[in-house]
PDB file of N, CA and C in Angstrom:
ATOM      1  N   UNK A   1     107.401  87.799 113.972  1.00  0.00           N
ATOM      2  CA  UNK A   1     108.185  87.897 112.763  1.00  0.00           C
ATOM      3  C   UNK A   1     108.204  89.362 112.307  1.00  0.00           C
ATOM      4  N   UNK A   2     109.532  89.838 112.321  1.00  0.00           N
ATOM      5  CA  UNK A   2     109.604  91.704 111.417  1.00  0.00           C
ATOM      6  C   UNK A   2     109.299  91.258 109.854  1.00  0.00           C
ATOM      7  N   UNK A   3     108.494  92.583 109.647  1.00  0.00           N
ATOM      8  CA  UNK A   3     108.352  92.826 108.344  1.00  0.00           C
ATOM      9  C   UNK A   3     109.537  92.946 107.852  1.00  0.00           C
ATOM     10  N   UNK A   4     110.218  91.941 106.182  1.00  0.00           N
ATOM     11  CA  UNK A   4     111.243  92.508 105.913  1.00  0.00           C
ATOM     12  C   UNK A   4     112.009  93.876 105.148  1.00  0.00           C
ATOM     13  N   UNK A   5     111.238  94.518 105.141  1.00  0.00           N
ATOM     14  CA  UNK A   5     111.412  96.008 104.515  1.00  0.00           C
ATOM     15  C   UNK A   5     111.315  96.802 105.922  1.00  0.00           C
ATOM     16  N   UNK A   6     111.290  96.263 106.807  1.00  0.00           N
ATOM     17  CA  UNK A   6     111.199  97.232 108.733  1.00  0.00           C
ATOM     18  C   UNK A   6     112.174  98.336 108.340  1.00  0.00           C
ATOM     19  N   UNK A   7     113.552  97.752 108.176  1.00  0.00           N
ATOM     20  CA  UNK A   7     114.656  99.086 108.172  1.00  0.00           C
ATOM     21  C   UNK A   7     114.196  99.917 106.742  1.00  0.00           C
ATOM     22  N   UNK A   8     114.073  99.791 105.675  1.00  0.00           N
ATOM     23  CA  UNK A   8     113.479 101.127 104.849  1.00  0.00           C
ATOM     24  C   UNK A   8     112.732 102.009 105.992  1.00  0.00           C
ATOM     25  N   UNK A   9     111.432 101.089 106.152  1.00  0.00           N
ATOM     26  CA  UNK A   9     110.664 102.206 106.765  1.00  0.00           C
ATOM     27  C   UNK A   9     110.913 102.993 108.272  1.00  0.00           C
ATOM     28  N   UNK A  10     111.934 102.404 108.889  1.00  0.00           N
ATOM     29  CA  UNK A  10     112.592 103.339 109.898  1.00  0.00           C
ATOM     30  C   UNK A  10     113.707 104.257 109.351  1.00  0.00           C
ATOM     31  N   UNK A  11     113.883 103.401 108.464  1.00  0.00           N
ATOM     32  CA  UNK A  11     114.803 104.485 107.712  1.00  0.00           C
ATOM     33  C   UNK A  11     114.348 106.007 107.172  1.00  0.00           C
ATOM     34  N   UNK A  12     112.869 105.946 106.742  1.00  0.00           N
ATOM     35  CA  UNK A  12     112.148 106.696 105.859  1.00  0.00           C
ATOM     36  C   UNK A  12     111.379 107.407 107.450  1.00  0.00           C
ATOM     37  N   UNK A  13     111.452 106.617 108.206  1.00  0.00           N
ATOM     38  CA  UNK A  13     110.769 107.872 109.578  1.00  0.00           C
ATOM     39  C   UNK A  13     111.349 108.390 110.407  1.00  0.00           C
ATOM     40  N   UNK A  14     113.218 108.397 110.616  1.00  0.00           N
ATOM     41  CA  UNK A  14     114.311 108.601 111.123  1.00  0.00           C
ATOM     42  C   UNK A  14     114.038 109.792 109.769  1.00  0.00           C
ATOM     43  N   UNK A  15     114.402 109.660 109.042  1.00  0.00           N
ATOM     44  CA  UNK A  15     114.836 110.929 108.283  1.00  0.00           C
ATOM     45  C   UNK A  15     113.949 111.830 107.495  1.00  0.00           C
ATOM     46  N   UNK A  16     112.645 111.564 108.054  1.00  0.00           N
ATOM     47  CA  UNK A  16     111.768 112.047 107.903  1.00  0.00           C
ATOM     48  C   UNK A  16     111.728 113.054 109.476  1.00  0.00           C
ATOM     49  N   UNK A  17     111.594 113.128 110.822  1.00  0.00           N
ATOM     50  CA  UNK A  17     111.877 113.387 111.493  1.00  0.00           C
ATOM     51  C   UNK A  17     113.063 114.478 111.743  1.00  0.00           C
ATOM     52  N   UNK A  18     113.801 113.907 111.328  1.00  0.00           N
ATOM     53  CA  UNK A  18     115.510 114.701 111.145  1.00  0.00           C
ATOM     54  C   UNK A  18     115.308 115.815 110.162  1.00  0.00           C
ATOM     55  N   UNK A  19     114.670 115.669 109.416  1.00  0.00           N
ATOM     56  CA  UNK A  19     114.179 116.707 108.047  1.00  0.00           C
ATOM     57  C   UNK A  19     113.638 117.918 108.753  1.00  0.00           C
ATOM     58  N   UNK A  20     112.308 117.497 109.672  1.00  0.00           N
ATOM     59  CA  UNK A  20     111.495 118.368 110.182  1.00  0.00           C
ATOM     60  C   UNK A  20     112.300 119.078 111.159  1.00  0.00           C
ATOM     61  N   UNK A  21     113.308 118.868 111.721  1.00  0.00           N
ATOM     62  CA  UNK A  21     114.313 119.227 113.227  1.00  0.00           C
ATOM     63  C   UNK A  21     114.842 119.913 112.414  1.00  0.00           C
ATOM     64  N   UNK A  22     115.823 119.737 111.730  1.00  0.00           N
ATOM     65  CA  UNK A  22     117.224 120.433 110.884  1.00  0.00           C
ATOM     66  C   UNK A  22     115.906 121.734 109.798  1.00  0.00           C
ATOM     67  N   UNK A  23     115.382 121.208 109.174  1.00  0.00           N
ATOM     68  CA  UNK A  23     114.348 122.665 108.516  1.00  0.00           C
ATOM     69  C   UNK A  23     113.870 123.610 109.434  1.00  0.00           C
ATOM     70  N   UNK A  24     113.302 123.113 110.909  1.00  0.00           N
ATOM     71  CA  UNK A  24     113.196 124.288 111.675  1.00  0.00           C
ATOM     72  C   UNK A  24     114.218 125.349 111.833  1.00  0.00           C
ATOM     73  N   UNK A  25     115.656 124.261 112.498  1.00  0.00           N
ATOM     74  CA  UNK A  25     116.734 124.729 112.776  1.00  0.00           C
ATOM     75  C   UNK A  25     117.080 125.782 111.305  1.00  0.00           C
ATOM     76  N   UNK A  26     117.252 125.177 110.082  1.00  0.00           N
ATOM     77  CA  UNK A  26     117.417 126.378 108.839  1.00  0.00           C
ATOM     78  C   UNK A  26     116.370 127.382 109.034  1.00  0.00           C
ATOM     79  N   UNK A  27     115.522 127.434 109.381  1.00  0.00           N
ATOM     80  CA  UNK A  27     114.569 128.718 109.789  1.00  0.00           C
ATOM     81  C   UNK A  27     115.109 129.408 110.188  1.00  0.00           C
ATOM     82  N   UNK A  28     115.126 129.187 111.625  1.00  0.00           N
ATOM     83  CA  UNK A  28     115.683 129.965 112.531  1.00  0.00           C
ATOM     84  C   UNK A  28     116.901 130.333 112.535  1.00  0.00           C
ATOM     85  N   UNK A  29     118.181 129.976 111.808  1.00  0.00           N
ATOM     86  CA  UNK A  29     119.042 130.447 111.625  1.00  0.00           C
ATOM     87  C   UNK A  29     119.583 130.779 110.478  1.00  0.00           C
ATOM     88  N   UNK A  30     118.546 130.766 109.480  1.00  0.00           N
ATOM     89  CA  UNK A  30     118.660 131.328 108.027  1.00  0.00           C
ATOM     90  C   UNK A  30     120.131 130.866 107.323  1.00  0.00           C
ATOM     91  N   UNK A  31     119.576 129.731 107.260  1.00  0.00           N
ATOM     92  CA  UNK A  31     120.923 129.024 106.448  1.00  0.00           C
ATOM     93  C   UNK A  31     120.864 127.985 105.687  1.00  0.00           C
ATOM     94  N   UNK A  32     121.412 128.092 104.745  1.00  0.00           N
ATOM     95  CA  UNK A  32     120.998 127.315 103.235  1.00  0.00           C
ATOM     96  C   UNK A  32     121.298 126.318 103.719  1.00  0.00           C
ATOM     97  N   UNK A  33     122.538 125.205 104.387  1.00  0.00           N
ATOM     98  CA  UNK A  33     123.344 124.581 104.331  1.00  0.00           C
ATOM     99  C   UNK A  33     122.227 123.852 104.597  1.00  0.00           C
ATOM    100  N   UNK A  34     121.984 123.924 106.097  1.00  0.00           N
ATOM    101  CA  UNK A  34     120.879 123.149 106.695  1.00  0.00           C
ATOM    102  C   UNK A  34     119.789 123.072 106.174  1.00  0.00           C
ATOM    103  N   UNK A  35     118.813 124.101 104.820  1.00  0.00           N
ATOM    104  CA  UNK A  35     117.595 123.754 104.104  1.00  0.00           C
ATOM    105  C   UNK A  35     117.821 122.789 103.333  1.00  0.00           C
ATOM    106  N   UNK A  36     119.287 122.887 102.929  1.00  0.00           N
ATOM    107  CA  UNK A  36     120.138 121.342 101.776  1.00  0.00           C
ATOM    108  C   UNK A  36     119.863 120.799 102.379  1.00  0.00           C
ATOM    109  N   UNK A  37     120.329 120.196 103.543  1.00  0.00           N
ATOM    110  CA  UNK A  37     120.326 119.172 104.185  1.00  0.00           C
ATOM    111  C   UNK A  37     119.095 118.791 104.640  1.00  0.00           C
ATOM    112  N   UNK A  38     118.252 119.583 104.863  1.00  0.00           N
ATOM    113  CA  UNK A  38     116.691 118.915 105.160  1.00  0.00           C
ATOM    114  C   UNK A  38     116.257 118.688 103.978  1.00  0.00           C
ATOM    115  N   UNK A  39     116.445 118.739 102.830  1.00  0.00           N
ATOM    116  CA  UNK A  39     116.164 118.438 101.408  1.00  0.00           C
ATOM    117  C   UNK A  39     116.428 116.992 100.994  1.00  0.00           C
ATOM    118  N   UNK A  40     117.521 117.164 101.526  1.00  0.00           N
ATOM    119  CA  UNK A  40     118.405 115.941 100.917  1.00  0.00           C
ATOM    120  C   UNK A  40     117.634 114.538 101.936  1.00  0.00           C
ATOM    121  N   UNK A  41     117.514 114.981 103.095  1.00  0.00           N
ATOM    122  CA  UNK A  41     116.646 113.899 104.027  1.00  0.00           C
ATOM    123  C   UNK A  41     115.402 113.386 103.737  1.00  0.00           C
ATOM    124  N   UNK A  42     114.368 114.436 103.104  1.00  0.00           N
ATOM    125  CA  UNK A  42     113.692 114.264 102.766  1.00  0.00           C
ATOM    126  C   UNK A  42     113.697 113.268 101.502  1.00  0.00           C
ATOM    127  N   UNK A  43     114.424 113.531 100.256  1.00  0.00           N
ATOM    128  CA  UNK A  43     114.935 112.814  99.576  1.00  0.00           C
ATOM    129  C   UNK A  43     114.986 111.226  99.564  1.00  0.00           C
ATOM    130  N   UNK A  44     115.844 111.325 100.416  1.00  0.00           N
ATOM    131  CA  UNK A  44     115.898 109.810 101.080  1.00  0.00           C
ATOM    132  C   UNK A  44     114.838 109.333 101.565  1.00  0.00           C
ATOM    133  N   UNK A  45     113.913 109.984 102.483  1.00  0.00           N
ATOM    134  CA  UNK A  45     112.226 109.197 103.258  1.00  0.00           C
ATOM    135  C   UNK A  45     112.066 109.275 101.712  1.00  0.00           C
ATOM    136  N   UNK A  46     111.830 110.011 100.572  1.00  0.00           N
ATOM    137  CA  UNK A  46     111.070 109.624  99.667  1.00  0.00           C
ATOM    138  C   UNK A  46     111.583 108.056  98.500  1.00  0.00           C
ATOM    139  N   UNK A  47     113.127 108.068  98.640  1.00  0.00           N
ATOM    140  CA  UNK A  47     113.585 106.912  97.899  1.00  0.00           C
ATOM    141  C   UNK A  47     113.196 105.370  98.437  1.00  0.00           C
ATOM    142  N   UNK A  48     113.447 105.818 100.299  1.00  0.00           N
ATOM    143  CA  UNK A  48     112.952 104.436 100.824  1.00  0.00           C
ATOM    144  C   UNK A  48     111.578 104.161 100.782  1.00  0.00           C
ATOM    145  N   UNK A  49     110.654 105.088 100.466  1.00  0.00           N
ATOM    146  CA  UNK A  49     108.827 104.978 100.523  1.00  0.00           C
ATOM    147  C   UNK A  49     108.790 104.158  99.436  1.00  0.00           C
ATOM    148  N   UNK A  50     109.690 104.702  98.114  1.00  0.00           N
ATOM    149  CA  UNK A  50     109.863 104.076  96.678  1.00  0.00           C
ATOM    150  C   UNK A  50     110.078 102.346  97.215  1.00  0.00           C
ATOM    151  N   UNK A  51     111.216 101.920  97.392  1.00  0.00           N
ATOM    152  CA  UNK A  51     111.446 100.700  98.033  1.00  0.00           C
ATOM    153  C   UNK A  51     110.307  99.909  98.487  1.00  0.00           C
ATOM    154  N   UNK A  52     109.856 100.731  99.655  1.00  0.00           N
ATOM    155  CA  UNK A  52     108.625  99.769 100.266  1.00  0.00           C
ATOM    156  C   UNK A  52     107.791 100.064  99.338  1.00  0.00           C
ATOM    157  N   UNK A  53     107.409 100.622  98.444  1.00  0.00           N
ATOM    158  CA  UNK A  53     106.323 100.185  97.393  1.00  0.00           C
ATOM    159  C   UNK A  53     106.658  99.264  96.223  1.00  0.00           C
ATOM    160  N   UNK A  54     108.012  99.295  95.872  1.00  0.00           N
ATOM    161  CA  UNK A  54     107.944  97.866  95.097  1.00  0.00           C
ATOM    162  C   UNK A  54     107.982  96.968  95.792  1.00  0.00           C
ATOM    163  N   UNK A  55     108.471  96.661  96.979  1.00  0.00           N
ATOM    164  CA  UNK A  55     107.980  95.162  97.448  1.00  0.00           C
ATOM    165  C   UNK A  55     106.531  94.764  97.599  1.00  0.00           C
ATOM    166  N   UNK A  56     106.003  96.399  97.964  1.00  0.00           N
ATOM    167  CA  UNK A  56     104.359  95.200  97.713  1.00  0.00           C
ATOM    168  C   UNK A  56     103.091  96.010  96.689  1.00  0.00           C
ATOM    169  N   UNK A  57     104.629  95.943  95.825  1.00  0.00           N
ATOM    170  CA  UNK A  57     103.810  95.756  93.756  1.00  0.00           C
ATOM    171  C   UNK A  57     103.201  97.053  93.836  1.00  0.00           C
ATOM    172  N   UNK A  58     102.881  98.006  94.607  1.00  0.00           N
ATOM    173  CA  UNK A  58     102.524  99.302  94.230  1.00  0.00           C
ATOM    174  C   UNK A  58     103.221 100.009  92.560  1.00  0.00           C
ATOM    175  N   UNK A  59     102.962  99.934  91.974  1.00  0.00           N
ATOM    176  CA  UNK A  59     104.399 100.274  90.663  1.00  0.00           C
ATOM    177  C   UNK A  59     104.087 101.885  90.520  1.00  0.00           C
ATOM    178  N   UNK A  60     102.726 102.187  90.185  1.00  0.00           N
ATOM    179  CA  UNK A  60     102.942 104.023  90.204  1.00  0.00           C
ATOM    180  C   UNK A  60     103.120 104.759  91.163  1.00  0.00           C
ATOM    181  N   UNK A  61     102.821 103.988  92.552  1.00  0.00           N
ATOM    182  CA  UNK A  61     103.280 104.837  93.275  1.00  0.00           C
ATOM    183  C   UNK A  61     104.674 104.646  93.513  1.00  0.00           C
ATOM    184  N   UNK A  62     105.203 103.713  93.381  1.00  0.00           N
ATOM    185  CA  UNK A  62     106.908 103.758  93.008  1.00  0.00           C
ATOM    186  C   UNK A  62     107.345 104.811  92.263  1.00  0.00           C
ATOM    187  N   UNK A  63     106.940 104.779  91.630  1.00  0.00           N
ATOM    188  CA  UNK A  63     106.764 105.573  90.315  1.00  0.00           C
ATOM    189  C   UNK A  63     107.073 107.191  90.646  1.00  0.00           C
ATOM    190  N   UNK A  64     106.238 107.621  91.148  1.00  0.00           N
ATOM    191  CA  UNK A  64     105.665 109.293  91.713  1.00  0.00           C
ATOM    192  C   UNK A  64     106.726 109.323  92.566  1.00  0.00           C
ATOM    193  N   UNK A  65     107.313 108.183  93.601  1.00  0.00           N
ATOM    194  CA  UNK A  65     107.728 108.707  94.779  1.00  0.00           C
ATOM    195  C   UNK A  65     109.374 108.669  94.192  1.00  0.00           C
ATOM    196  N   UNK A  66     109.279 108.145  93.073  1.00  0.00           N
ATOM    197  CA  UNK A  66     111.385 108.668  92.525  1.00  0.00           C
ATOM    198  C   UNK A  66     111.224 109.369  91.523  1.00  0.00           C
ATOM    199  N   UNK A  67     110.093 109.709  91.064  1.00  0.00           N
ATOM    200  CA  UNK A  67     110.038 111.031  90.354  1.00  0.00           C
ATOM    201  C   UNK A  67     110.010 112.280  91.277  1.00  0.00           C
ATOM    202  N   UNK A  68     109.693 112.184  92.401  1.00  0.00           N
ATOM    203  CA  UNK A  68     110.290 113.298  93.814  1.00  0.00           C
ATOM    204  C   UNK A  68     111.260 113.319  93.847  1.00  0.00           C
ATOM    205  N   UNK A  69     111.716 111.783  93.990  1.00  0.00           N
ATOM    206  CA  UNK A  69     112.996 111.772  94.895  1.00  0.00           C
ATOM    207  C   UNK A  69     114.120 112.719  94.068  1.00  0.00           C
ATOM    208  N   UNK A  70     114.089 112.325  92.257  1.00  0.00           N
ATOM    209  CA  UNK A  70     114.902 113.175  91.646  1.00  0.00           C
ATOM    210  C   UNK A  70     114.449 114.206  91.718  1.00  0.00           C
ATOM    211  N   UNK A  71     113.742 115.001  91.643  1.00  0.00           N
ATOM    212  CA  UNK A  71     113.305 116.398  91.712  1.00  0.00           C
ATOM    213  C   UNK A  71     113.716 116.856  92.649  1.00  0.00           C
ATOM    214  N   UNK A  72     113.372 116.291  94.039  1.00  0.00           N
ATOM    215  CA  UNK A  72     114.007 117.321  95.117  1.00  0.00           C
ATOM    216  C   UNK A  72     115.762 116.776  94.891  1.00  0.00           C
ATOM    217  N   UNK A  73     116.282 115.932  94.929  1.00  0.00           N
ATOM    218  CA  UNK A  73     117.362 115.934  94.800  1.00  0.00           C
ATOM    219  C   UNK A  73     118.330 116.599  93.513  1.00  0.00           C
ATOM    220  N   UNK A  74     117.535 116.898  93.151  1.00  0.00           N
ATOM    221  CA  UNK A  74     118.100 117.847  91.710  1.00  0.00           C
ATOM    222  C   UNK A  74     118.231 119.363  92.485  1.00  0.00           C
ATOM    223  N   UNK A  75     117.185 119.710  93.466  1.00  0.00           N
ATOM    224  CA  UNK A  75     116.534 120.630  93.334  1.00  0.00           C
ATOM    225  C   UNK A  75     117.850 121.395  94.762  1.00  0.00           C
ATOM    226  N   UNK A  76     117.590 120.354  95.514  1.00  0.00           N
ATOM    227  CA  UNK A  76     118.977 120.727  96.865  1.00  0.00           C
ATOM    228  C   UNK A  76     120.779 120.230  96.308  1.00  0.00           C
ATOM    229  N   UNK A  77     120.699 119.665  95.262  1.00  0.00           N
ATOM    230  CA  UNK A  77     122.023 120.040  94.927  1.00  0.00           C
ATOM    231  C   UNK A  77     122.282 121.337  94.121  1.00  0.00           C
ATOM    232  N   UNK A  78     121.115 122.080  93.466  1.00  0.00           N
ATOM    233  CA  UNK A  78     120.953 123.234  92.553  1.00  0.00           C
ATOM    234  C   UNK A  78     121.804 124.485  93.699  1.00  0.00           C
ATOM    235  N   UNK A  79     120.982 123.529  94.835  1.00  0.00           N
ATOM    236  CA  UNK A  79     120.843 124.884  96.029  1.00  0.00           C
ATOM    237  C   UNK A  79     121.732 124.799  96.540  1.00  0.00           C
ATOM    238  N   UNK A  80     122.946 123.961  96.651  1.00  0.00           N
ATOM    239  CA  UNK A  80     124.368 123.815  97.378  1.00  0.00           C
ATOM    240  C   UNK A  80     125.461 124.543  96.410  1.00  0.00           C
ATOM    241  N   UNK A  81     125.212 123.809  94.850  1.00  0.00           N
ATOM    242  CA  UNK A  81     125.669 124.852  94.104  1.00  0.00           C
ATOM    243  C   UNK A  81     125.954 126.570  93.648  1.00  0.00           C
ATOM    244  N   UNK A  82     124.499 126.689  94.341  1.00  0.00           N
ATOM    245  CA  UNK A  82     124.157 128.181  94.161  1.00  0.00           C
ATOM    246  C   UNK A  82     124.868 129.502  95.351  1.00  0.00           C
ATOM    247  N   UNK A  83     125.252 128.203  96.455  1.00  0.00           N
ATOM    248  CA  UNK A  83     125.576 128.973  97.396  1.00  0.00           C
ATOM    249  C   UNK A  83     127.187 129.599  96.928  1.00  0.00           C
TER     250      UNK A  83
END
């Protein structure tokens, strides 16, 4: 039997992954677009972590992990803007 929250958390380690690839890649080629975009991924692993913690009743750490999620997502649209 799959756990039913499986896709959050592949969801949250797919783009957790993709974060770490695409941020190297903004390293090395010194470009905002792509630090957005590893921002914004990150974002997301942090909204779906949120998810799988209310299904099993965690509530502050729900809590902490969409008080990230807006922060960095505040924080990489600041940075798309700015460009």
């Amino acid at each position: 039997m799959r756990h039913p929250y499986e896709r959050f958390i592949k969801i949250e380690l797919i783009s957790l992954i993709l974060a770490i690839i695409i941020g190297l890649l903004a390293i090395i080629k010194a470009n905002l677009i792509w630090l957005s975009l590893s921002l914004y991924l990150t974002a997301i692993s942090l909204f779906c972590d949120s998810i799988v913690a209310q299904s099993t009743h965690l509530k502050v750490r729900r809590i902490k992990q969409l008080i990230r999620f807006v922060l960095l997502f505040f924080l990489a649209t600041l940075l798309i803007f700015k460009l």
